[in-house]
N, C-alpha and C. Protein backbone atom coordinates (compact mmCIF):
# COMPACT_ATOMS: atom_id res chain seq x y z
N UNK A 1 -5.39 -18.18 -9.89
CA UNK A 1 -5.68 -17.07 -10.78
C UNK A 1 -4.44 -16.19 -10.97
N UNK A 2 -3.74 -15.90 -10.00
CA UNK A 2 -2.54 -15.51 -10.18
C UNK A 2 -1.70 -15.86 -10.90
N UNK A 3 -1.57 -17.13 -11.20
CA UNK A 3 -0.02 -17.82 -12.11
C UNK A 3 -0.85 -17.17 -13.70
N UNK A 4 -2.01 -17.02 -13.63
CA UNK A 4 -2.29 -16.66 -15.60
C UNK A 4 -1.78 -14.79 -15.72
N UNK A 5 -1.64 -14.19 -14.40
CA UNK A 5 -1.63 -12.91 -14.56
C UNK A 5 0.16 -12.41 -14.40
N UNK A 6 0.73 -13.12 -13.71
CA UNK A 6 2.42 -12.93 -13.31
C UNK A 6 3.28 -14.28 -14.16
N UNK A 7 2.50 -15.29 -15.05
CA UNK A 7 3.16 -15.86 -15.54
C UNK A 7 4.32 -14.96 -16.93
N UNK A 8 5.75 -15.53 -16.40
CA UNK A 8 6.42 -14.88 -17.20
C UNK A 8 6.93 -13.80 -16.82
N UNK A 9 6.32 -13.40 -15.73
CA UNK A 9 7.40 -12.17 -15.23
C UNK A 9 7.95 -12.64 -13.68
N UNK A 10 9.30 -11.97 -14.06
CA UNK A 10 10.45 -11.93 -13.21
C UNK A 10 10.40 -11.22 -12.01
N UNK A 11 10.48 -11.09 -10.76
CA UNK A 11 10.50 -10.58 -10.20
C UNK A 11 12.11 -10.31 -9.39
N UNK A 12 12.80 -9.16 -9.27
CA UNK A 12 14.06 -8.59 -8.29
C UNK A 12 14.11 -7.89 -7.25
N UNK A 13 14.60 -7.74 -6.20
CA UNK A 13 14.87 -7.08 -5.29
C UNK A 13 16.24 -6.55 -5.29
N UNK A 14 15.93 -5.01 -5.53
CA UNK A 14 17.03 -4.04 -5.79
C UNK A 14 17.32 -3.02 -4.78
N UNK A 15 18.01 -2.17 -5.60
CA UNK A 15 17.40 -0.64 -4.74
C UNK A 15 17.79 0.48 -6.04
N UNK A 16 16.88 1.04 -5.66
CA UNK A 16 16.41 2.36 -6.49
C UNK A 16 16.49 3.27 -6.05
N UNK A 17 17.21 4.51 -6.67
CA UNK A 17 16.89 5.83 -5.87
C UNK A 17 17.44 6.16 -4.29
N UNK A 18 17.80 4.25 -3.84
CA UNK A 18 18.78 4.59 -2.65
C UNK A 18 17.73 4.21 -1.84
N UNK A 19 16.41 3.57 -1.96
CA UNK A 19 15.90 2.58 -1.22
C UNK A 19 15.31 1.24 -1.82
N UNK A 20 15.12 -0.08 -1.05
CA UNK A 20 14.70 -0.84 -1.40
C UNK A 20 13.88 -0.85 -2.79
N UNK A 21 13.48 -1.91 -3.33
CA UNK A 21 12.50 -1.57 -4.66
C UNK A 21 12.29 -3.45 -5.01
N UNK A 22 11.34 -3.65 -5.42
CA UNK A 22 10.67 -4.79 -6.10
C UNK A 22 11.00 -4.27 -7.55
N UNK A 23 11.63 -5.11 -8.99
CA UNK A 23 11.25 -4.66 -9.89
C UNK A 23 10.79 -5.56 -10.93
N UNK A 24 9.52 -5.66 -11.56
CA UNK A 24 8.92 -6.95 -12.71
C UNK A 24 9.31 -6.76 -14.27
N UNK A 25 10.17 -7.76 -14.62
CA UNK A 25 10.31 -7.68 -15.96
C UNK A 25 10.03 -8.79 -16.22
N UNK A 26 9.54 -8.82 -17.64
CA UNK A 26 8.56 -10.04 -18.86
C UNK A 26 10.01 -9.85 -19.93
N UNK A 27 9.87 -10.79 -20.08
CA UNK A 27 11.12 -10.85 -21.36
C UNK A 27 12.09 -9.82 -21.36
N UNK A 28 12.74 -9.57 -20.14
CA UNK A 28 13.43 -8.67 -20.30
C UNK A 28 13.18 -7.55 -20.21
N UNK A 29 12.08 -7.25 -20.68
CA UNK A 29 11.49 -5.50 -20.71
C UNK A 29 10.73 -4.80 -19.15
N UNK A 30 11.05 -4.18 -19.29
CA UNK A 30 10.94 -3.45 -17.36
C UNK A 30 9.44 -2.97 -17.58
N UNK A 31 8.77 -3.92 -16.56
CA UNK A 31 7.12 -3.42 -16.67
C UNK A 31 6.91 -2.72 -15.33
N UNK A 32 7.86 -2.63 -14.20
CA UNK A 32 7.09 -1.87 -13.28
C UNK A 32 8.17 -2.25 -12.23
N UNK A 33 8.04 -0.91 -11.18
CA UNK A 33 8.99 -1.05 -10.03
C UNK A 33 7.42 -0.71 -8.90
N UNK A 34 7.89 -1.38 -7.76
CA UNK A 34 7.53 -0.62 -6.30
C UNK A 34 8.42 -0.51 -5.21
N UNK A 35 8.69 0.49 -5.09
CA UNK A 35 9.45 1.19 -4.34
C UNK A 35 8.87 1.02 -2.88
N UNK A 36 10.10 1.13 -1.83
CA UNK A 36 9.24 1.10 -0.34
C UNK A 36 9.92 2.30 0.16
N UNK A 37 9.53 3.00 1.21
CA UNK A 37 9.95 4.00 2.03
C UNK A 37 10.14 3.60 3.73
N UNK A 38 10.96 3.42 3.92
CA UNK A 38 11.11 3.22 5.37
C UNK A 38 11.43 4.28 6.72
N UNK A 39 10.61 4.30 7.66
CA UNK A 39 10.81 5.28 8.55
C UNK A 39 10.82 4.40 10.06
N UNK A 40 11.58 4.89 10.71
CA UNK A 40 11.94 3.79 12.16
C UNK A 40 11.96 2.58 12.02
N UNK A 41 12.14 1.77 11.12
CA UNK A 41 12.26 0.68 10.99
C UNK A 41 10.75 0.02 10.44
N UNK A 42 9.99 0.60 9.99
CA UNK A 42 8.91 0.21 9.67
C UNK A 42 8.48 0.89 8.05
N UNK A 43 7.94 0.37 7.10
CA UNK A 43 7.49 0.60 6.05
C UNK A 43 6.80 2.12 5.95
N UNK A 44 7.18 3.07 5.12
CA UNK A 44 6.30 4.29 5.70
C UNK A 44 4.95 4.43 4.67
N UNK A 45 5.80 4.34 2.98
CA UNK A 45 5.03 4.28 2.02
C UNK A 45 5.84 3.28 0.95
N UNK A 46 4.44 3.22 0.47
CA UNK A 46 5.15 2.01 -1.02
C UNK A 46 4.66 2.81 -1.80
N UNK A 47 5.57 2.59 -3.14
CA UNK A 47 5.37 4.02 -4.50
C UNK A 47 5.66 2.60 -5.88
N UNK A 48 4.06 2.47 -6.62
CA UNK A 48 4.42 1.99 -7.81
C UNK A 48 4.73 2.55 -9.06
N UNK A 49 5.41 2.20 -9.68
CA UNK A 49 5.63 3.24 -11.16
C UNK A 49 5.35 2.57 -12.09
N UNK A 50 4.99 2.38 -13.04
CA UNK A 50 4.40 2.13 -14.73
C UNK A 50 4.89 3.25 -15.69
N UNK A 51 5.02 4.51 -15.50
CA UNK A 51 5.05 5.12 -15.87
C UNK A 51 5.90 5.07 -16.89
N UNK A 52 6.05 5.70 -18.52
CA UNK A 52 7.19 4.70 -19.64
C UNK A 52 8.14 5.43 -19.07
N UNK A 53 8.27 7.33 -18.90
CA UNK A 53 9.44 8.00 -19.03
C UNK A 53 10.05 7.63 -17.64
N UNK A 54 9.21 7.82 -16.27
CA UNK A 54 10.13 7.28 -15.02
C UNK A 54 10.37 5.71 -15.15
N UNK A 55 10.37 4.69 -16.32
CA UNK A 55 10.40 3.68 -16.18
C UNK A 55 12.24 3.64 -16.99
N UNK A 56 11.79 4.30 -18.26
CA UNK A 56 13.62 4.91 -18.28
C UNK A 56 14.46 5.49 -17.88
N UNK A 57 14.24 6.06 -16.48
CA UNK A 57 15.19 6.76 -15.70
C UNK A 57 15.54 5.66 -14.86
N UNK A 58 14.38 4.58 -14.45
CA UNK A 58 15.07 3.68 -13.65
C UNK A 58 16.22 2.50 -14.09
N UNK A 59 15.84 2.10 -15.39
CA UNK A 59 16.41 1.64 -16.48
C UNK A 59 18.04 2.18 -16.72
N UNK A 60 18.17 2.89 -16.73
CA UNK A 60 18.89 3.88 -16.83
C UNK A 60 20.46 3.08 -15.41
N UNK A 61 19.37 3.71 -14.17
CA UNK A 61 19.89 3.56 -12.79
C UNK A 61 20.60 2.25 -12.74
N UNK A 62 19.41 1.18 -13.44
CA UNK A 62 19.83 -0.31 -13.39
C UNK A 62 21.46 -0.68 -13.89
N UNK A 63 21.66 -0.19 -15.37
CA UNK A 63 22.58 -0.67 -15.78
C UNK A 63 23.17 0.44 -15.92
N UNK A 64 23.68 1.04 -14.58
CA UNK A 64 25.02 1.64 -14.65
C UNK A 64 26.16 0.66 -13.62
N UNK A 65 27.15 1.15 -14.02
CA UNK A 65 28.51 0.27 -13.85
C UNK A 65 28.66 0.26 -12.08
């Protein structure tokens, strides 16, 4: 059931904001980041975004030099 719902999108491992981040793009176009938060070495919180305008700030982050 999964391959009909993530078919076509890309998945990266980046960093965002200066921590880790998952980010999914479909043809190129940025559909969503999740962000992780780490505290002692362990996961503290995960943060998803969709959001269009924080989706161009990350956009943004991506393709700078």
């Amino acid at each position: 059931m999964a391959e009909r719902f993530l078919a076509g999108v890309d998945f990266t491992v980046t960093e965002v904001n200066g921590a880790p981040a998952l980010i999914a793009r479909a043809d190129g176009t940025l559909l969503g980041v999740v962000a992780f938060e780490y505290r002692d070495g362990a996961i503290a919180a995960v943060r998803a975004v969709v959001n269009p305008d924080k989706l161009d700030f990350v956009r943004r982050q991506l393709t700078r030099p």
